[in-house]
C-alpha atoms as a PDB file:
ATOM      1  CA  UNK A   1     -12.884  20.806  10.190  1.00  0.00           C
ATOM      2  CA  UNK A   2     -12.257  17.414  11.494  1.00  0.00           C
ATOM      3  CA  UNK A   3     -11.957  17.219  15.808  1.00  0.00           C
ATOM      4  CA  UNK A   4      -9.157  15.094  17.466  1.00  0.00           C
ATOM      5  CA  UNK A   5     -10.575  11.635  18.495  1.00  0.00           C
ATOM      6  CA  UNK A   6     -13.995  11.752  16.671  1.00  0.00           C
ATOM      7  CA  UNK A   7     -15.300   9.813  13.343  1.00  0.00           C
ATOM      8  CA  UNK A   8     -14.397  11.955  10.796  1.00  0.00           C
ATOM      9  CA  UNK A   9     -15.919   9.835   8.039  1.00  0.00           C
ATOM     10  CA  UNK A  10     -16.912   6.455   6.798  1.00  0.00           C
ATOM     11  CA  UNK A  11     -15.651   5.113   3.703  1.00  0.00           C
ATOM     12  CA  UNK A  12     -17.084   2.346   0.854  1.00  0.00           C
ATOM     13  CA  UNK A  13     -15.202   0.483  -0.997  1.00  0.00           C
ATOM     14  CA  UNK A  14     -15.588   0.183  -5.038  1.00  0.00           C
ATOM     15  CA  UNK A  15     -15.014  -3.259  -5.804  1.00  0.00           C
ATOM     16  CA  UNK A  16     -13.734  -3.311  -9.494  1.00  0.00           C
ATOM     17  CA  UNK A  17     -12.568   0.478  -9.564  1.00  0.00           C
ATOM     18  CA  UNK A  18     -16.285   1.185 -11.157  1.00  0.00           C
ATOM     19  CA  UNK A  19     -16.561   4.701  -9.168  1.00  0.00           C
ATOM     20  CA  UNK A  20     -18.334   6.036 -12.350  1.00  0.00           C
ATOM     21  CA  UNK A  21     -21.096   3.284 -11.496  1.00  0.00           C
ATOM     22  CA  UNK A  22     -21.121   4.656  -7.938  1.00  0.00           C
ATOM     23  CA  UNK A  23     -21.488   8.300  -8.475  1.00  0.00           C
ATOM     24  CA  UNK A  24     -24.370   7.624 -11.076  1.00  0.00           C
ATOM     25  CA  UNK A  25     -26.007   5.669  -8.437  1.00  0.00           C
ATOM     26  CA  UNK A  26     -25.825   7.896  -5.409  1.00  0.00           C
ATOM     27  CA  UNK A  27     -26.283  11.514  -7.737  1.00  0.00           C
ATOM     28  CA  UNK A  28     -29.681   9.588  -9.039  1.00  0.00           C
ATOM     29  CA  UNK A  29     -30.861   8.246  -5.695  1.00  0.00           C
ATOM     30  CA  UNK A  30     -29.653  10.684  -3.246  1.00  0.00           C
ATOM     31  CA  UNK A  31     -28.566  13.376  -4.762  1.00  0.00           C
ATOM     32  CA  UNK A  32     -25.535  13.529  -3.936  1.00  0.00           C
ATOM     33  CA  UNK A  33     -22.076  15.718  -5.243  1.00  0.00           C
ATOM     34  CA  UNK A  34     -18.631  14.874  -5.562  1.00  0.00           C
ATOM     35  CA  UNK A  35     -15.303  15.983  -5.531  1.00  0.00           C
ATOM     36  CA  UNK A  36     -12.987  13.596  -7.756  1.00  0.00           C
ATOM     37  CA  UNK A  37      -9.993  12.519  -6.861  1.00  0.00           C
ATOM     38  CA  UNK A  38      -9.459  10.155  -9.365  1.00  0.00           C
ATOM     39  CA  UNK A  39      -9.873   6.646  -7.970  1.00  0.00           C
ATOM     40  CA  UNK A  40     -11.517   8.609  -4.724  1.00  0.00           C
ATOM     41  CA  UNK A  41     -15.115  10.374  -4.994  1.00  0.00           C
ATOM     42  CA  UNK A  42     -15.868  12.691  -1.572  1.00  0.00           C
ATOM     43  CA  UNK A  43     -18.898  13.958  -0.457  1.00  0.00           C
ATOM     44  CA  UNK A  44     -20.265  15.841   2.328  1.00  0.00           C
ATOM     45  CA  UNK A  45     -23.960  15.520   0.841  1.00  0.00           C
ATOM     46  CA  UNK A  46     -24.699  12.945   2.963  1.00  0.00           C
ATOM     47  CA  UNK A  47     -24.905  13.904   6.439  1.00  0.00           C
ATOM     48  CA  UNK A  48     -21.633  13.038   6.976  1.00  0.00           C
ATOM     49  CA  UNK A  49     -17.905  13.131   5.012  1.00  0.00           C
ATOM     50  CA  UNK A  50     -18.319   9.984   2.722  1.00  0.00           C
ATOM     51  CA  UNK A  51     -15.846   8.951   0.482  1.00  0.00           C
ATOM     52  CA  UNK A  52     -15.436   6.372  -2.001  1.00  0.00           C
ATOM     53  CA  UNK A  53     -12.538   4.424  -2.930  1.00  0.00           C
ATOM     54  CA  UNK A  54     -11.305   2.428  -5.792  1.00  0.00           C
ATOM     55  CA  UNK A  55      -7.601   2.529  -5.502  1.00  0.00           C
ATOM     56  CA  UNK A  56      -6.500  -1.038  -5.325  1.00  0.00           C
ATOM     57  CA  UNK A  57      -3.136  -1.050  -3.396  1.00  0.00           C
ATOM     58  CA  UNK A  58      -3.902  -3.105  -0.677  1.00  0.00           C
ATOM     59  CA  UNK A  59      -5.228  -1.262   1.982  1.00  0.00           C
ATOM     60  CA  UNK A  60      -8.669  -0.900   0.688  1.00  0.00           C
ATOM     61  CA  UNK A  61     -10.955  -2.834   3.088  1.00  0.00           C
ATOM     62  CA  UNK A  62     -13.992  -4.956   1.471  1.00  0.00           C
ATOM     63  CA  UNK A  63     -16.438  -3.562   4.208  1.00  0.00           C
ATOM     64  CA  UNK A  64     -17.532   0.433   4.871  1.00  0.00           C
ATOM     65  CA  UNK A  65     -14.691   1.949   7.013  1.00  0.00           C
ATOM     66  CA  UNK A  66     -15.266   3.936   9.958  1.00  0.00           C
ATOM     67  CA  UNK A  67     -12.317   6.812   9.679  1.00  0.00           C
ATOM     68  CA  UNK A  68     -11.388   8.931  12.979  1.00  0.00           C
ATOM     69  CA  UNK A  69      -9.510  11.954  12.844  1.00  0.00           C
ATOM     70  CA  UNK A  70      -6.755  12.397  15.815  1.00  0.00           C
ATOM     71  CA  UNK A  71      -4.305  15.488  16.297  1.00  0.00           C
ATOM     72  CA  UNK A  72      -0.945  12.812  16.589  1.00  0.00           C
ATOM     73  CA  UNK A  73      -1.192   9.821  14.597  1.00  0.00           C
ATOM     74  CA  UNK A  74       1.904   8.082  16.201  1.00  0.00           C
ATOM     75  CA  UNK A  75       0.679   8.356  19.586  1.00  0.00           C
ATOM     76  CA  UNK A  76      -2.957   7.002  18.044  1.00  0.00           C
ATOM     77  CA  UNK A  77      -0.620   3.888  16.977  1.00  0.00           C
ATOM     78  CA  UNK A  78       0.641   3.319  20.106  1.00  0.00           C
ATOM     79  CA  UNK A  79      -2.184   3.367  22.034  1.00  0.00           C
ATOM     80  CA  UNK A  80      -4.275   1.159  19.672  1.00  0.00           C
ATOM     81  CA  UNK A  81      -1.616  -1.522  20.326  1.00  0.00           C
ATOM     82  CA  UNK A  82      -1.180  -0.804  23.908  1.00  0.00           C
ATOM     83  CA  UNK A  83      -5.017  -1.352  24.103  1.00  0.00           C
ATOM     84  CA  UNK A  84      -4.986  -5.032  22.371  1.00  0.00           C
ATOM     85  CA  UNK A  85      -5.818  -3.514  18.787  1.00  0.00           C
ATOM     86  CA  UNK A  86      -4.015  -4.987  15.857  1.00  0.00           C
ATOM     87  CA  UNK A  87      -1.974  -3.174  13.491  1.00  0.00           C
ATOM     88  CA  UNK A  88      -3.463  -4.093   9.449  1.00  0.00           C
ATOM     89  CA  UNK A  89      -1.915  -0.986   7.520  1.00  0.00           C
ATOM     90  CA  UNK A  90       1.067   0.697   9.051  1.00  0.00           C
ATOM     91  CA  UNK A  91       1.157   4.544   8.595  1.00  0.00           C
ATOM     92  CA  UNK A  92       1.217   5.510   5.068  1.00  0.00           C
ATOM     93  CA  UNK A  93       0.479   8.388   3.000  1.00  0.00           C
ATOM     94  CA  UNK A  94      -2.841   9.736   0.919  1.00  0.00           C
ATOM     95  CA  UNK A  95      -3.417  12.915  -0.199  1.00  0.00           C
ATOM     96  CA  UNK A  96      -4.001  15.194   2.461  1.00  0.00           C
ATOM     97  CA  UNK A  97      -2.157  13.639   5.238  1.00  0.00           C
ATOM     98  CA  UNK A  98      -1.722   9.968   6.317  1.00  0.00           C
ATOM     99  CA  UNK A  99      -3.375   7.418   8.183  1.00  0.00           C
ATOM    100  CA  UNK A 100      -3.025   3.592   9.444  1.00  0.00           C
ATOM    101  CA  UNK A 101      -6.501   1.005  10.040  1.00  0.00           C
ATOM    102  CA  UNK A 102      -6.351  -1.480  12.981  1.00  0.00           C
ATOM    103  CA  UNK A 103      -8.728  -4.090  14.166  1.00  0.00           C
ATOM    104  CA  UNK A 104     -10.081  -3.534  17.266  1.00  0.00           C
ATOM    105  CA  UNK A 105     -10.427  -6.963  19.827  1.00  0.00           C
ATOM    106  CA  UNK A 106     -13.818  -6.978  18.599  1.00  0.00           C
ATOM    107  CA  UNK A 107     -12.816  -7.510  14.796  1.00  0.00           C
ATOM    108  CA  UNK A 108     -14.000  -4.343  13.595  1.00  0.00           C
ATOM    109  CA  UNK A 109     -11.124  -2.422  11.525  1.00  0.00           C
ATOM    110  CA  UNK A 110     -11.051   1.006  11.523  1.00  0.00           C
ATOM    111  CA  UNK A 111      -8.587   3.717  10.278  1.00  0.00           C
ATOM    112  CA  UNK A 112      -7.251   6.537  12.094  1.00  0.00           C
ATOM    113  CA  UNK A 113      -6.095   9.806  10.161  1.00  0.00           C
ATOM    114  CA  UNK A 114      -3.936  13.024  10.570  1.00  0.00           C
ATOM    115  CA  UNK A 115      -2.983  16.067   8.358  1.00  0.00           C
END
């Protein structure tokens, strides 16, 4: 069950949409099982919620992506810009809820999710 203001998962990117090349790689190395979501693979296998994505819209970053869970995802919004953050994906929809990624003053972009 995800908790309000805490990392809720970290997320690769699959340059190419080659996820089948992924999940061979991780289920040989590591062991690890997947749900599919068709251009998404989850896991919890590894230590923490990892997913995978492939889907090529846009918003998929080129670097692993830190994802936080929070209880309001507006609010979240507002106080990433209030706090100097920078707006790269406006709230949009997924599968299970929606979400928006910033980059922090630092450069780092994260995303920020809600049911």
């Amino acid at each position: 069950m995800p908790e309000h203001n805490r990392i809720d998962l970290i997320e690769f990117p699959v340059g190419g949409g080659d996820l089948a090349a992924a999940r061979v790689f991780y289920e040989a190395v590591f062991a690890w099982r997947f749900t599919d979501y068709g251009e998404y693979l989850d896991t919890s296998d590894s230590g923490v919620t990892a997913g995978f994505n492939a889907v090529d819209d846009g918003t998929r970053q080129r670097q692993p992506l830190a994802v936080l869970y929070v209880d309001d995802l507006e609010a979240a919004r507002e106080r990433v810009t209030d706090a100097g953050g920078t707006i790269r994906h406006d709230i949009y929809e997924f599968p299970g809820g929606r979400r928006f990624h910033f980059v922090d003053p630092a450069g780092n972009e994260l995303a920020v999710w809600s049911q």
